[in-house]
Protein backbone atom coordinates (compact mmCIF):
# COMPACT_ATOMS: atom_id res chain seq x y z
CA UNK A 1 3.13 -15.25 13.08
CA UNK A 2 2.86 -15.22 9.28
CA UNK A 3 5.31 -14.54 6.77
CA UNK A 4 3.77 -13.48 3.48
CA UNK A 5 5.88 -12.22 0.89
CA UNK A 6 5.42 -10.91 -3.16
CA UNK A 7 7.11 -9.29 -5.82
CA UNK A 8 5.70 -6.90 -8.24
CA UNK A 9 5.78 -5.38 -11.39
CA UNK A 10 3.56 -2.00 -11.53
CA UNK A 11 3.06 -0.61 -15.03
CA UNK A 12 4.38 3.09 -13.71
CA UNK A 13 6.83 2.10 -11.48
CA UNK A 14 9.97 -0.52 -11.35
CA UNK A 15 9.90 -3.95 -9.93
CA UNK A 16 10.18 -4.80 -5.95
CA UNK A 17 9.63 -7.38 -3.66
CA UNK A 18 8.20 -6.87 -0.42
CA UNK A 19 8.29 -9.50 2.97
CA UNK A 20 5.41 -9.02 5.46
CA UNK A 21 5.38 -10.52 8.64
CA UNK A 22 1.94 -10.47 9.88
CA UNK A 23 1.66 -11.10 14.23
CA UNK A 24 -1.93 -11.79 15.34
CA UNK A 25 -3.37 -12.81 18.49
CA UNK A 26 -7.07 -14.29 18.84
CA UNK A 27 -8.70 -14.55 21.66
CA UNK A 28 -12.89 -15.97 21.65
CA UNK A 29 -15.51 -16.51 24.23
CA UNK A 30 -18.88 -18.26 23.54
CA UNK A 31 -21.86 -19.22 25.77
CA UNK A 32 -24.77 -20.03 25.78
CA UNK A 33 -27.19 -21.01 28.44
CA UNK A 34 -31.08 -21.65 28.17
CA UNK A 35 -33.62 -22.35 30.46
CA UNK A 36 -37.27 -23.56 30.09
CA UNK A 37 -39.93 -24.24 33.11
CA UNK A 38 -43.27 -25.33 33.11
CA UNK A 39 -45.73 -25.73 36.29
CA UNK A 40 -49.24 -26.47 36.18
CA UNK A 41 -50.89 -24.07 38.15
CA UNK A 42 -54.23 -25.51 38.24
CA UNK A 43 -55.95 -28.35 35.41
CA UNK A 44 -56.65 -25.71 32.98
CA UNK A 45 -54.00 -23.28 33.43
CA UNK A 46 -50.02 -23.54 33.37
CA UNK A 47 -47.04 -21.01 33.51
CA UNK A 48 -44.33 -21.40 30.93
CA UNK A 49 -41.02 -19.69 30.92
CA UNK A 50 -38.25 -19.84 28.43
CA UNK A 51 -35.02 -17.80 29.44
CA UNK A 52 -32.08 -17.80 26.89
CA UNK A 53 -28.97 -15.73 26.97
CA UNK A 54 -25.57 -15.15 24.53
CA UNK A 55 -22.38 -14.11 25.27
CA UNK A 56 -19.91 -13.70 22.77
CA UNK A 57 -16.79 -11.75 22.89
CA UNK A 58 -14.06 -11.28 20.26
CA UNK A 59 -10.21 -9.73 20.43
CA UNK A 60 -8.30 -9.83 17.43
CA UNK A 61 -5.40 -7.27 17.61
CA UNK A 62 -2.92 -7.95 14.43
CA UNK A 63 0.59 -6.40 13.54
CA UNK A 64 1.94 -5.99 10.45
CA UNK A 65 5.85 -4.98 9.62
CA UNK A 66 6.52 -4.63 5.66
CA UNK A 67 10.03 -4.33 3.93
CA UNK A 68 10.58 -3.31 0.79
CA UNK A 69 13.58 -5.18 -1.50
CA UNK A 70 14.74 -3.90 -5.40
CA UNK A 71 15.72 -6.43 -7.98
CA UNK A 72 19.24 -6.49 -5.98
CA UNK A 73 17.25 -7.61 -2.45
CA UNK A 74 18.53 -4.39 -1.63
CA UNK A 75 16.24 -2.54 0.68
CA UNK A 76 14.24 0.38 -1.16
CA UNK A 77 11.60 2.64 0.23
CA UNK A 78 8.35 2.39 -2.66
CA UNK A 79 7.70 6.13 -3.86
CA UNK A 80 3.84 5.83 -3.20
CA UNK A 81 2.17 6.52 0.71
CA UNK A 82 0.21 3.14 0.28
CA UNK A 83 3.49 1.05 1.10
CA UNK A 84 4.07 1.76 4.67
CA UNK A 85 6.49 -0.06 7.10
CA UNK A 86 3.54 -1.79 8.77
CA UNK A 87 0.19 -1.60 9.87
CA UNK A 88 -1.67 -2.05 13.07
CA UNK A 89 -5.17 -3.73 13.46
CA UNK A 90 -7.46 -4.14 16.28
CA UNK A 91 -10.69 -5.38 16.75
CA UNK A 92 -13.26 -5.72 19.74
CA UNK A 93 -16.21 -7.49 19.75
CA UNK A 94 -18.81 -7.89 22.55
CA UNK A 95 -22.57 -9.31 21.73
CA UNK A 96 -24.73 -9.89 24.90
CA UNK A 97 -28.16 -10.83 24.36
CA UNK A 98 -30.95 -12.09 26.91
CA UNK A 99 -34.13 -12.98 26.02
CA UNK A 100 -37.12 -13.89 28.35
């Protein structure tokens, strides 16, 4: 968890503070794995084969709760629909790749 906190002074509006607390969870998963073979078949001829393959996969859901605080640290609720009471994040990756 993350606690990341401001205050602010907009030119049309009057000051505030506001405390975020941000809760994100990582998760990761990387491999790799190659392969090369070679066998002579005969003096002048050979068989080569290169195998390769990626795996990655990604999960970064994130949480964030956002309280709003006048001059007073009284709480306030900001006039304008940008300041919400938190916001909700998720993300899901998942790369596969082979290549022969």
């Amino acid at each position: 968890m993350v606690n990341n906190s401001g205050t602010y002074q907009l030119k049309t509006s009057d000051y505030f503070e506001v405390a975020m607390l941000s809760d994100g969870f990582t998760t990761k998963q990387n491999n790799i794995s190659s392969l090369y073979f070679k066998r002579n078949l005969s003096p002048k001829t050979q068989f080569n084969a290169d195998l390769t393959y990626i795996n990655y996969a990604n999960n970064s859901p994130a949480s964030i709760s956002s309280e709003y605080f006048d001059k007073q640290k009284q709480p306030i609720k900001p006039q304008f629909s940008i300041f919400t009471d938190g916001n909700k994040g998720e993300r899901i990756s998942k790369i596969n790749v082979g290549v022969i």
